[in-house]
N, C-alpha and C. Protein backbone atom coordinates (compact mmCIF):
# COMPACT_ATOMS: atom_id res chain seq x y z
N UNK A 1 0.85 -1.18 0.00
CA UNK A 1 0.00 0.00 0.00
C UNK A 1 0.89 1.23 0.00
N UNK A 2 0.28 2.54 -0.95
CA UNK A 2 1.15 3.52 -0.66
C UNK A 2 0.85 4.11 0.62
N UNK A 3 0.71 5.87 0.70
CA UNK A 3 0.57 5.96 1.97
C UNK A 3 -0.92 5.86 2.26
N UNK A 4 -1.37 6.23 3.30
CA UNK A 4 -2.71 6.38 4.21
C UNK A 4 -2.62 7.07 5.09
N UNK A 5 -3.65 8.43 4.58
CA UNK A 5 -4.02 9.58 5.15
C UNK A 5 -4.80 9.41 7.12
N UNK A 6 -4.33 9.79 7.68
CA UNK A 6 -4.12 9.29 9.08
C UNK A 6 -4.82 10.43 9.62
N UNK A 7 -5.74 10.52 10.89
CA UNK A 7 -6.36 11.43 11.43
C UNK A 7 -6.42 11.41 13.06
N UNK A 8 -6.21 11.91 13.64
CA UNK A 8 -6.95 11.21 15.26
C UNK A 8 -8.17 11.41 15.29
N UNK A 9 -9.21 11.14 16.39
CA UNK A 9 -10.25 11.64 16.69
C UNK A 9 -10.88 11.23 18.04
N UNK A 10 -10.74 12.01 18.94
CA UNK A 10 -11.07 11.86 20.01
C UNK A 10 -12.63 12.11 21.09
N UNK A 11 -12.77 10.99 20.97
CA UNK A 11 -14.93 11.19 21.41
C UNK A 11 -15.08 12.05 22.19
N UNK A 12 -15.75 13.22 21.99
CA UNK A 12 -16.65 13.94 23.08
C UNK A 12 -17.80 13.58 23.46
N UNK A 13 -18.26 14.31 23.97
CA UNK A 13 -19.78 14.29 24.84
C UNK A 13 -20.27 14.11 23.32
N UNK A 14 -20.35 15.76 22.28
CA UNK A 14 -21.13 15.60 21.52
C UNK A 14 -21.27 14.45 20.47
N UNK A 15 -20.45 13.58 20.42
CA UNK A 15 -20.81 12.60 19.73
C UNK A 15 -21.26 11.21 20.47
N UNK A 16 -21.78 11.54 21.37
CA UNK A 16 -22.58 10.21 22.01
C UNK A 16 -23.59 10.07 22.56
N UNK A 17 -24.70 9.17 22.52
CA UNK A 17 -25.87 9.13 23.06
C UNK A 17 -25.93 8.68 24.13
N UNK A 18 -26.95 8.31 24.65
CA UNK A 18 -27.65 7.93 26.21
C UNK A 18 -26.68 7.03 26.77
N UNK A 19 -26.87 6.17 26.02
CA UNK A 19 -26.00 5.05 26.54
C UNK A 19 -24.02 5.34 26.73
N UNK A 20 -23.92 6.60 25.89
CA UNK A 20 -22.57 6.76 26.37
C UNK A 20 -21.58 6.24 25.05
N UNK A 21 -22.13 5.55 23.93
CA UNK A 21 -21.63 4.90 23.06
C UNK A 21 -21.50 6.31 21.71
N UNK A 22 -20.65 6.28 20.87
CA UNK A 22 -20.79 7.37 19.11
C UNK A 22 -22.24 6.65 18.84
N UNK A 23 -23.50 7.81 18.96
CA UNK A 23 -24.14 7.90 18.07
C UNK A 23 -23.90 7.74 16.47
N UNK A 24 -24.30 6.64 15.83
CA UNK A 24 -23.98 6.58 14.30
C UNK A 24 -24.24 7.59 13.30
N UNK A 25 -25.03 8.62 13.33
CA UNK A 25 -24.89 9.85 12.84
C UNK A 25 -23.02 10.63 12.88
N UNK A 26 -23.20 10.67 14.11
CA UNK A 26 -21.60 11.38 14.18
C UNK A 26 -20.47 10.76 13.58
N UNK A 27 -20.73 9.19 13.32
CA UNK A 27 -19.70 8.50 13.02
C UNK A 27 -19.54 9.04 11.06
N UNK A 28 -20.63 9.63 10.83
CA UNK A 28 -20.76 9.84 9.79
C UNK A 28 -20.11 11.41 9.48
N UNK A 29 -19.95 12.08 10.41
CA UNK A 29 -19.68 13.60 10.81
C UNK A 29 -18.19 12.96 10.02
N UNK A 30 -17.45 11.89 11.28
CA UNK A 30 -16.29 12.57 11.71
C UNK A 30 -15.50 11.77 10.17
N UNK A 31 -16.09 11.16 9.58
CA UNK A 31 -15.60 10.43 8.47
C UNK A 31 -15.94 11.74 7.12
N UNK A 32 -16.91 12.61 6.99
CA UNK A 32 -16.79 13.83 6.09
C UNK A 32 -15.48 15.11 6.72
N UNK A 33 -15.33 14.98 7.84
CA UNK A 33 -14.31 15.63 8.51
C UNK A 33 -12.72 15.31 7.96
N UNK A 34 -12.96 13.66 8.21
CA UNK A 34 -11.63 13.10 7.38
C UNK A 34 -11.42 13.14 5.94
N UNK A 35 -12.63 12.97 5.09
CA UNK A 35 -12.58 13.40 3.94
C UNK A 35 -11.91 14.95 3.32
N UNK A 36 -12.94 15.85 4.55
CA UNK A 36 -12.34 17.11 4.28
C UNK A 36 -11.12 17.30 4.31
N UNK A 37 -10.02 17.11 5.79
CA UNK A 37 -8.81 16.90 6.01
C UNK A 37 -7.78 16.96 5.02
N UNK A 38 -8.36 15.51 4.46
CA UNK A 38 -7.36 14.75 3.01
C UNK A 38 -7.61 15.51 2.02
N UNK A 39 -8.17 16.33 1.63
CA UNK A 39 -8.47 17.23 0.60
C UNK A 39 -7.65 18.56 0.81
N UNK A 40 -8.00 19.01 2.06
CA UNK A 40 -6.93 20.20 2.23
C UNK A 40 -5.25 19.57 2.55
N UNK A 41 -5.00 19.10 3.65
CA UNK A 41 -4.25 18.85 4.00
C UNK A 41 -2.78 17.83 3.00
N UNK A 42 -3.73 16.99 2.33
CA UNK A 42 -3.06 16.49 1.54
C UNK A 42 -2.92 16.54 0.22
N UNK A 43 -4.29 16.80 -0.32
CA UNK A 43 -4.19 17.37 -1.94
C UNK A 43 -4.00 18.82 -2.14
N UNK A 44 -3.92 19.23 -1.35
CA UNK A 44 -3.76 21.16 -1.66
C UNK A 44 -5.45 21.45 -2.40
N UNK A 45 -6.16 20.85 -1.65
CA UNK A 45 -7.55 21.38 -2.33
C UNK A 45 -8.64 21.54 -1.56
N UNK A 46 -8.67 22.64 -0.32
CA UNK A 46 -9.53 23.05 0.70
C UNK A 46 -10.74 23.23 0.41
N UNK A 47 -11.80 22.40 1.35
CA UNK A 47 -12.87 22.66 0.81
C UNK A 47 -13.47 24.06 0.66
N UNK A 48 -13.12 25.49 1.09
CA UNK A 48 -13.63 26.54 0.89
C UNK A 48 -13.17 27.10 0.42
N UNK A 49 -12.17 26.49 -0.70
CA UNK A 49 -11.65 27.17 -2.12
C UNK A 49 -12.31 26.57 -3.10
N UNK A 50 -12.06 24.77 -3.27
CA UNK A 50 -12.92 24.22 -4.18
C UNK A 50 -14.31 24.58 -4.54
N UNK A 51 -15.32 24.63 -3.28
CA UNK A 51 -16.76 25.08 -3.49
C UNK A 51 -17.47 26.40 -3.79
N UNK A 52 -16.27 27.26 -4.33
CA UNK A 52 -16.36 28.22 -4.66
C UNK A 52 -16.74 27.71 -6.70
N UNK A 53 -16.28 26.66 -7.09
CA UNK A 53 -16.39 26.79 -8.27
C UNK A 53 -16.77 25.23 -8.94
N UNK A 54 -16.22 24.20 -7.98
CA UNK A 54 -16.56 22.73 -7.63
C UNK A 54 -17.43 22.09 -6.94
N UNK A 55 -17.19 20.81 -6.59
CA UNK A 55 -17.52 20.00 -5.61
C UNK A 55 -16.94 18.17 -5.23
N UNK A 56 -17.22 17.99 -4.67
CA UNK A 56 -17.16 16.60 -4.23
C UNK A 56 -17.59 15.78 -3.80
N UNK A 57 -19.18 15.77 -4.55
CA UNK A 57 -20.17 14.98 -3.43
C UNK A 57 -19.76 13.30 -2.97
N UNK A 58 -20.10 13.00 -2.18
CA UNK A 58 -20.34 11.41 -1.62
C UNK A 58 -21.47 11.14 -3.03
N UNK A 59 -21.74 10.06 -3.79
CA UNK A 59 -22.49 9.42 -4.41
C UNK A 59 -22.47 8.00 -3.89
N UNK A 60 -21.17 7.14 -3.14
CA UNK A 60 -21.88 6.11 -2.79
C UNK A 60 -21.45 5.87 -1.07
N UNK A 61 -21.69 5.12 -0.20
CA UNK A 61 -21.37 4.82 0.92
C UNK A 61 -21.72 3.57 1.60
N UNK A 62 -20.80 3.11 1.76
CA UNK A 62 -20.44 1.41 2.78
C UNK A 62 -20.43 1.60 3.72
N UNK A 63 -20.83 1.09 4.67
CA UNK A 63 -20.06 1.76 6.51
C UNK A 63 -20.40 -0.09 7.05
N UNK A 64 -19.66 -0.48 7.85
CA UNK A 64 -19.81 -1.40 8.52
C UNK A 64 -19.55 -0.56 9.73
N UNK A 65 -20.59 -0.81 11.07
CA UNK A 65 -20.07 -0.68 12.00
C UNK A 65 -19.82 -2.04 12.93
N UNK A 66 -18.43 -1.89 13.54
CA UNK A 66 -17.71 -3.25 14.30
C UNK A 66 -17.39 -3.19 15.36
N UNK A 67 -17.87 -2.03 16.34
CA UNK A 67 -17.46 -2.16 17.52
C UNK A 67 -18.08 -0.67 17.91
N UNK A 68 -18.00 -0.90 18.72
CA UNK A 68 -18.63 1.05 20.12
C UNK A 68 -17.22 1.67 19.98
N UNK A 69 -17.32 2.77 19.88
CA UNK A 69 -16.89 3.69 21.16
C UNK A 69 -17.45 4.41 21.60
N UNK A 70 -16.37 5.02 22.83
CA UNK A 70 -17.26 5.27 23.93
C UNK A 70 -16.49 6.92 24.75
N UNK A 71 -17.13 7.60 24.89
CA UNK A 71 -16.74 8.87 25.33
C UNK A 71 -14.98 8.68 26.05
N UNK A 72 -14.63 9.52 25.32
CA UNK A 72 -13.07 9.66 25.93
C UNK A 72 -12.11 8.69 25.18
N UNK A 73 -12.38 8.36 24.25
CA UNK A 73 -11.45 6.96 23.57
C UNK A 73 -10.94 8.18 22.34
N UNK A 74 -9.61 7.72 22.20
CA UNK A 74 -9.21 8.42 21.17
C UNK A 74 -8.87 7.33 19.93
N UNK A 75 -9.88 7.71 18.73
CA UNK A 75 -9.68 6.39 17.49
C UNK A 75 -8.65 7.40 16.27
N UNK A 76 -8.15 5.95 15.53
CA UNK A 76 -7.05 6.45 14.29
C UNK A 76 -7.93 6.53 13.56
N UNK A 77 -8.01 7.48 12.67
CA UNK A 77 -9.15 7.28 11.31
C UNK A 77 -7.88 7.27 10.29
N UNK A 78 -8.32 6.28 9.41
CA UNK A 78 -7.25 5.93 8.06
C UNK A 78 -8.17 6.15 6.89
N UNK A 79 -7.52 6.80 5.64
CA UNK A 79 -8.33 6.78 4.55
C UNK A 79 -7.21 6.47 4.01
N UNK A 80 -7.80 5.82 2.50
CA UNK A 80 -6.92 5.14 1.29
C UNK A 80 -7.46 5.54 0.07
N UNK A 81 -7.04 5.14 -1.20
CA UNK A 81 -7.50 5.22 -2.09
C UNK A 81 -7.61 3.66 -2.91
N UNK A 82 -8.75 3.09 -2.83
CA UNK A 82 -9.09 1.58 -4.21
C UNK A 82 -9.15 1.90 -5.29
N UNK A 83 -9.92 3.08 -5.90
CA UNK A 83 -9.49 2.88 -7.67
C UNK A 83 -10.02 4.57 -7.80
N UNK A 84 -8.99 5.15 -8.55
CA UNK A 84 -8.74 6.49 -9.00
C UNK A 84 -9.38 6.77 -10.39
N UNK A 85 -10.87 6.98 -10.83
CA UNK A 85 -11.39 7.14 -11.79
C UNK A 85 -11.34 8.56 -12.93
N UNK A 86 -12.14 8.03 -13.67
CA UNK A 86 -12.24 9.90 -14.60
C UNK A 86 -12.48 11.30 -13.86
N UNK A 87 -13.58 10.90 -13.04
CA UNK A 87 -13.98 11.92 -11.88
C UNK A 87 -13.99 11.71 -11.06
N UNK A 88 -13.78 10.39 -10.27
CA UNK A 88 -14.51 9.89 -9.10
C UNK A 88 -13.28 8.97 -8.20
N UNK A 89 -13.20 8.62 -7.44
CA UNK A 89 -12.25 7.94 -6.55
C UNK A 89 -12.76 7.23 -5.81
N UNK A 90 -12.84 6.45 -5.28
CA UNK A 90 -13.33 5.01 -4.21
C UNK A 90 -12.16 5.10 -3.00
N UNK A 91 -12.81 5.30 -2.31
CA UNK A 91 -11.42 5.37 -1.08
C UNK A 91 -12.14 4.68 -0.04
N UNK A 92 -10.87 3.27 0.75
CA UNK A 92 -11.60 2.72 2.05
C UNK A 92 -11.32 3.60 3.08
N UNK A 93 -12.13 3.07 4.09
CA UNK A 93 -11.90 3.88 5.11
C UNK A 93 -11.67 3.22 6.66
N UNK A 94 -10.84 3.11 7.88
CA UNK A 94 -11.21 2.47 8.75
C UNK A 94 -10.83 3.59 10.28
N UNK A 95 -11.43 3.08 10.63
CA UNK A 95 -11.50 4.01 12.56
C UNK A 95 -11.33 2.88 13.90
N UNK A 96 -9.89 2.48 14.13
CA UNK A 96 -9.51 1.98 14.39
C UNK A 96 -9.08 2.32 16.25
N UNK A 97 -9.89 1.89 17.50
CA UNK A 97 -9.56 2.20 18.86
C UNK A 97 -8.32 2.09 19.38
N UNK A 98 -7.72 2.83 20.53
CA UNK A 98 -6.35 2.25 21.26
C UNK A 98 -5.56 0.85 21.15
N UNK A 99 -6.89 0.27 21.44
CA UNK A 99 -6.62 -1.19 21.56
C UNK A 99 -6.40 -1.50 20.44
N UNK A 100 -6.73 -1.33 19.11
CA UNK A 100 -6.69 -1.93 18.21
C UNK A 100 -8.18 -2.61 17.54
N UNK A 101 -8.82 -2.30 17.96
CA UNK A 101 -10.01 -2.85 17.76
C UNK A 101 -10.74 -2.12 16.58
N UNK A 102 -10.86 -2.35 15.37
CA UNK A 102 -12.04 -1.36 14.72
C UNK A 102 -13.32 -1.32 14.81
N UNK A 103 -13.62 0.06 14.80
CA UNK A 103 -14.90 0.35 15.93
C UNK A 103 -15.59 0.97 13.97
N UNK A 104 -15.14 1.15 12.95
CA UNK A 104 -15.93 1.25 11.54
C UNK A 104 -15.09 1.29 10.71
N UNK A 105 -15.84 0.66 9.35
CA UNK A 105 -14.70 0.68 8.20
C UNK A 105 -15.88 0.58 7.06
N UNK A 106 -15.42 1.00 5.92
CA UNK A 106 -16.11 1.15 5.22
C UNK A 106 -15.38 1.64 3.53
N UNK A 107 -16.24 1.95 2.36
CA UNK A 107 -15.71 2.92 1.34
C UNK A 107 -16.92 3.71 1.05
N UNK A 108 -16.16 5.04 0.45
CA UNK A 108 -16.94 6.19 0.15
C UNK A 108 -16.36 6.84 -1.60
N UNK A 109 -17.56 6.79 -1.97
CA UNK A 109 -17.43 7.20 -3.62
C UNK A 109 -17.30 8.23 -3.46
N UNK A 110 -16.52 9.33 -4.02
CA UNK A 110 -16.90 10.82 -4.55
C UNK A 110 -16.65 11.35 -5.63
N UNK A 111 -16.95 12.05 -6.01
CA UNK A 111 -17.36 12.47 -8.01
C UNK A 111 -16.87 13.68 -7.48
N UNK A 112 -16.38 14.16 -8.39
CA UNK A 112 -15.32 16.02 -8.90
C UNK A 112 -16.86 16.10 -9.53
N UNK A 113 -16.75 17.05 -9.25
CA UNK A 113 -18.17 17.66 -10.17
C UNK A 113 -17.86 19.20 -10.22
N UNK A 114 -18.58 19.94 -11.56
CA UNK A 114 -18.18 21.76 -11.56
C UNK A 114 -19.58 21.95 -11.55
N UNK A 115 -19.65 23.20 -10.85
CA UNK A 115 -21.18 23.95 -10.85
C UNK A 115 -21.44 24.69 -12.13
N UNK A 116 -22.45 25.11 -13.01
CA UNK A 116 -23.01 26.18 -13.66
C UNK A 116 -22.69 27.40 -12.85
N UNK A 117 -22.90 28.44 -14.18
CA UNK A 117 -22.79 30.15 -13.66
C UNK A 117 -23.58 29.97 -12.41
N UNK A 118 -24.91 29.36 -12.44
CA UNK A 118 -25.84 30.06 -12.22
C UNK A 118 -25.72 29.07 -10.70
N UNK A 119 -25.13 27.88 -10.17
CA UNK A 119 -25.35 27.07 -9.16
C UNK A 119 -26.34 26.51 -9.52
N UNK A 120 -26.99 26.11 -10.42
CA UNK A 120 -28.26 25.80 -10.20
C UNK A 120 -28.28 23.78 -11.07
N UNK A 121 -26.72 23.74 -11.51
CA UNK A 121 -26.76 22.28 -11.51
C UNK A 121 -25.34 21.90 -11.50
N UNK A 122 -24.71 20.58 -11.67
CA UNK A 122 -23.76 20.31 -11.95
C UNK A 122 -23.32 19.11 -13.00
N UNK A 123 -22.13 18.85 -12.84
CA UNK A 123 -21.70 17.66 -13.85
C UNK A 123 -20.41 17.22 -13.52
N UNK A 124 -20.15 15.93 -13.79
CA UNK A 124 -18.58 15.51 -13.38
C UNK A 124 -17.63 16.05 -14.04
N UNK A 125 -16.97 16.21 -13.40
CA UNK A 125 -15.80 16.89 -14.22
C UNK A 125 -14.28 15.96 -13.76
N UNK A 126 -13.56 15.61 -15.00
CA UNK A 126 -12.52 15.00 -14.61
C UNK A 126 -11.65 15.43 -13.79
N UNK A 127 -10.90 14.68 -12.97
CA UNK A 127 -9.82 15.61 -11.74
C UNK A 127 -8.53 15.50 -12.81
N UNK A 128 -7.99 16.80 -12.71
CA UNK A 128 -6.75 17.04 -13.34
C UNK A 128 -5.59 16.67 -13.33
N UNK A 129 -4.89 16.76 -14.11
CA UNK A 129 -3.48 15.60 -14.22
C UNK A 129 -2.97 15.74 -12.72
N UNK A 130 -2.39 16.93 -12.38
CA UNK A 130 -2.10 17.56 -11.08
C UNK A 130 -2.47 16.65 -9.86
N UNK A 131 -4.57 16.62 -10.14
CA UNK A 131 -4.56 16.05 -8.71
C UNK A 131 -5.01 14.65 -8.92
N UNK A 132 -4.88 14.04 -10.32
CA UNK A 132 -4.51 12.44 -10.17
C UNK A 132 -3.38 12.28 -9.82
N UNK A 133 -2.22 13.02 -9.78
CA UNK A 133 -0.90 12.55 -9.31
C UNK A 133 -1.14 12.80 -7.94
N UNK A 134 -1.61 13.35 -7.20
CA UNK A 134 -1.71 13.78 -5.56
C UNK A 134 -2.76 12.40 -5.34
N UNK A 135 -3.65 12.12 -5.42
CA UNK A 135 -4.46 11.36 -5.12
C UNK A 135 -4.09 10.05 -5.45
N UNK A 136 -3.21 9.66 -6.42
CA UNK A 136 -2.52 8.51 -6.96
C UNK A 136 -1.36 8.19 -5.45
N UNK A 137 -0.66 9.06 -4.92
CA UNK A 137 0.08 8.61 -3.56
C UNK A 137 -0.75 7.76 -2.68
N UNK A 138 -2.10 8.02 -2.73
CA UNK A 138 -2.69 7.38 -1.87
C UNK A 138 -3.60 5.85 -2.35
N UNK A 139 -2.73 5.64 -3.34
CA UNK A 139 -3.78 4.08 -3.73
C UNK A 139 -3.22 3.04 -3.61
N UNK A 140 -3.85 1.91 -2.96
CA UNK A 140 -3.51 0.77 -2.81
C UNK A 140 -2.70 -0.06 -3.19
N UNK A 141 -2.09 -0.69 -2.51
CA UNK A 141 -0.82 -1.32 -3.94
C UNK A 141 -1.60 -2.73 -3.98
């Protein structure tokens, strides 16, 4: 494998319900969080520069969840890249506890897409030589 985009994430209050366990909503937060991350951080492509003229929606999503966590646990979030398309990229994903335990893993589709003048639709748009080579560091061997 090449590399894998690495995150911490450490449970608060706000991501847990009654029982004290990540509400599965949030688990969904902190995985668009990591998405975001890898976009700024590693492709040079922040989301509040891109959406000025782009986008990157999610079109598909896997999630297995495999385990709790639980307020105060600090998990690794890992993203990868499986297959680097015309517009679109497939990247796994896993959130992995202290112990070692994975608590979710999953893959998430996302499509390059450009907006109209007007915002009022879009279309895929291929990712550029530039950031297939940035996004290519991160694919699977």
């Amino acid at each position: 494998m090449n590399e894998i985009f690495l995150k911490t994430e450490k449970i608060k209050f706000k991501h847990v319900d009654y029982a004290g366990i990540v509400f599965y909503p949030r688990f969904l937060e902190m995985l668009n969080d990591l998405v975001e991350d890898w976009f700024e951080e590693a492709l040079g492509r922040p989301f509040h520069k891109m959406h000025e003229t782009n986008g990157i929606p999610t079109v598909d999503l896997k999630v297995q969840f495999k385990n709790p966590a639980r307020l105060g646990q600090v998990l690794m979030k890992k993203l990868w890249v499986k297959n680097l398309g015309f517009a679109s990229v497939l990247c796994g994903f896993e959130f992995v506890d202290e112990s070692g335990k994975t608590t979710l893993s999953g893959e998430v589709t996302l499509v390059n897409v450009a907006f109209n003048e007007e915002r009022n639709d879009i279309k895929a748009e291929p990712f550029s030589e530039e950031m297939k080579s940035r996004i290519s560091k991160y694919i699977a061997a």
